[in-house]
Protein backbone atom coordinates (compact mmCIF):
# COMPACT_ATOMS: atom_id res chain seq x y z
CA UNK A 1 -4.38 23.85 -13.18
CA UNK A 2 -2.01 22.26 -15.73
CA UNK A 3 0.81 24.68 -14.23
CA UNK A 4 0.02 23.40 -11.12
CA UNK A 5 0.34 19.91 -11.82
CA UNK A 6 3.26 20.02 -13.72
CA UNK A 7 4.95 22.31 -11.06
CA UNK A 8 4.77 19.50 -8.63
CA UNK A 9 5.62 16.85 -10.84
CA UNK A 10 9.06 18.88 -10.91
CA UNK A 11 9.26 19.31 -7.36
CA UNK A 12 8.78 16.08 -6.61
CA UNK A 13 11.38 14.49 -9.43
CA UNK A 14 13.78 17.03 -7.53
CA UNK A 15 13.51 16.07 -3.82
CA UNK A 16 13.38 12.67 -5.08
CA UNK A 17 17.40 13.44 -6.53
CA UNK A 18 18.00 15.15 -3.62
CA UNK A 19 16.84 12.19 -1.40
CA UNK A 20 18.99 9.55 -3.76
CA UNK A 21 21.91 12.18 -3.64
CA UNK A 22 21.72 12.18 0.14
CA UNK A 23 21.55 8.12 0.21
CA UNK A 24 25.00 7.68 -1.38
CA UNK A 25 26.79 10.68 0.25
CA UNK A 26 25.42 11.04 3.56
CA UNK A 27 24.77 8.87 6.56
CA UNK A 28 22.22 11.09 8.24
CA UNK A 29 19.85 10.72 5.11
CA UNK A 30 20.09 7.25 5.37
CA UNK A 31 19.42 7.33 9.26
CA UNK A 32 16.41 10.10 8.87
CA UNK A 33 15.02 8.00 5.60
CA UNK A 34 14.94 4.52 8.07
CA UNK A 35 13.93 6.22 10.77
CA UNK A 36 10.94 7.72 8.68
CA UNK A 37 10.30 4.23 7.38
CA UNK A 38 9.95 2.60 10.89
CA UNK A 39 8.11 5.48 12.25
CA UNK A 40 5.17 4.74 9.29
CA UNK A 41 5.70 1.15 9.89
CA UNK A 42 4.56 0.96 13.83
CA UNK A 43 2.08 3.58 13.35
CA UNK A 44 -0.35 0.80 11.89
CA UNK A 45 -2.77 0.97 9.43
CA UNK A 46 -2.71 4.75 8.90
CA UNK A 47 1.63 4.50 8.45
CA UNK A 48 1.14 1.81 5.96
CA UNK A 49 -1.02 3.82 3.92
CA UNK A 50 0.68 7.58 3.86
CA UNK A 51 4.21 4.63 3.11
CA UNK A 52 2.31 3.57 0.13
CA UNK A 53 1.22 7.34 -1.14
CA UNK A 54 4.33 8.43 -0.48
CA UNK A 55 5.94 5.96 -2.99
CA UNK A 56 3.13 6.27 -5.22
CA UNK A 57 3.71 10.12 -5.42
CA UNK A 58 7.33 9.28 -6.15
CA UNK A 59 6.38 7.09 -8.97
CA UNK A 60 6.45 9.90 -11.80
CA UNK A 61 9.91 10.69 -10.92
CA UNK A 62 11.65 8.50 -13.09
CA UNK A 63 9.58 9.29 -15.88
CA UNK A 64 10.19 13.00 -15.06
CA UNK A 65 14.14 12.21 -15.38
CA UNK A 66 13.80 10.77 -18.83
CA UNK A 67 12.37 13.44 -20.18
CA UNK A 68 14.50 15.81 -18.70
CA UNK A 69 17.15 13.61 -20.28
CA UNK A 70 15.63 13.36 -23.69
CA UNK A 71 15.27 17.14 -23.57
CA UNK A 72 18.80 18.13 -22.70
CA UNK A 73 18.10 20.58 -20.01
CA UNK A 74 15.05 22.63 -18.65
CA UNK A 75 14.02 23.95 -21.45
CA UNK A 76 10.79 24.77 -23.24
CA UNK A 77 11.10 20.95 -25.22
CA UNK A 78 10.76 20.10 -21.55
CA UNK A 79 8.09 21.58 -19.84
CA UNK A 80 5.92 21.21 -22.87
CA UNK A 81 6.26 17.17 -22.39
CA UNK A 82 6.10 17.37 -18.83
């Protein structure tokens, strides 16, 4: 179960760069990532809440990039703090 959980942490840090990537270079992201937003927005109650689970799941990201930082690479230094 550990695996697991530490294989999604590292999917999710990586379509989080991917989404940030996609901000600065192209418009389309931008356009699919507002559209996305205003889609959850009008659906109500239900919207609001995947919005907020969505940005909760997002929130280990950052943390995710340090260490990758602090470990120089994906190596075994790594995945045994991830």
């Amino acid at each position: 179960m550990n695996i697991i959980n530490k294989i999604i942490t590292l999917l999710t840090t990586l379509i989080m760069i991917l989404i940030l990537v996609g901000l600065v270079f192209s418009s389309s992201v931008r356009n699919n990532l507002i559209d996305l937003s205003e889609n959850l927005y009008n659906s109500g109650p239900v919207g609001i809440l995947v919005a907020i689970w969505l940005i909760w799941s997002f929130s280990t990201a950052p943390k995710t990039l340090k260490k990758l930082y602090n470990a120089k690479g994906l190596n075994s230094k790594f995945w045994k703090n991830l």
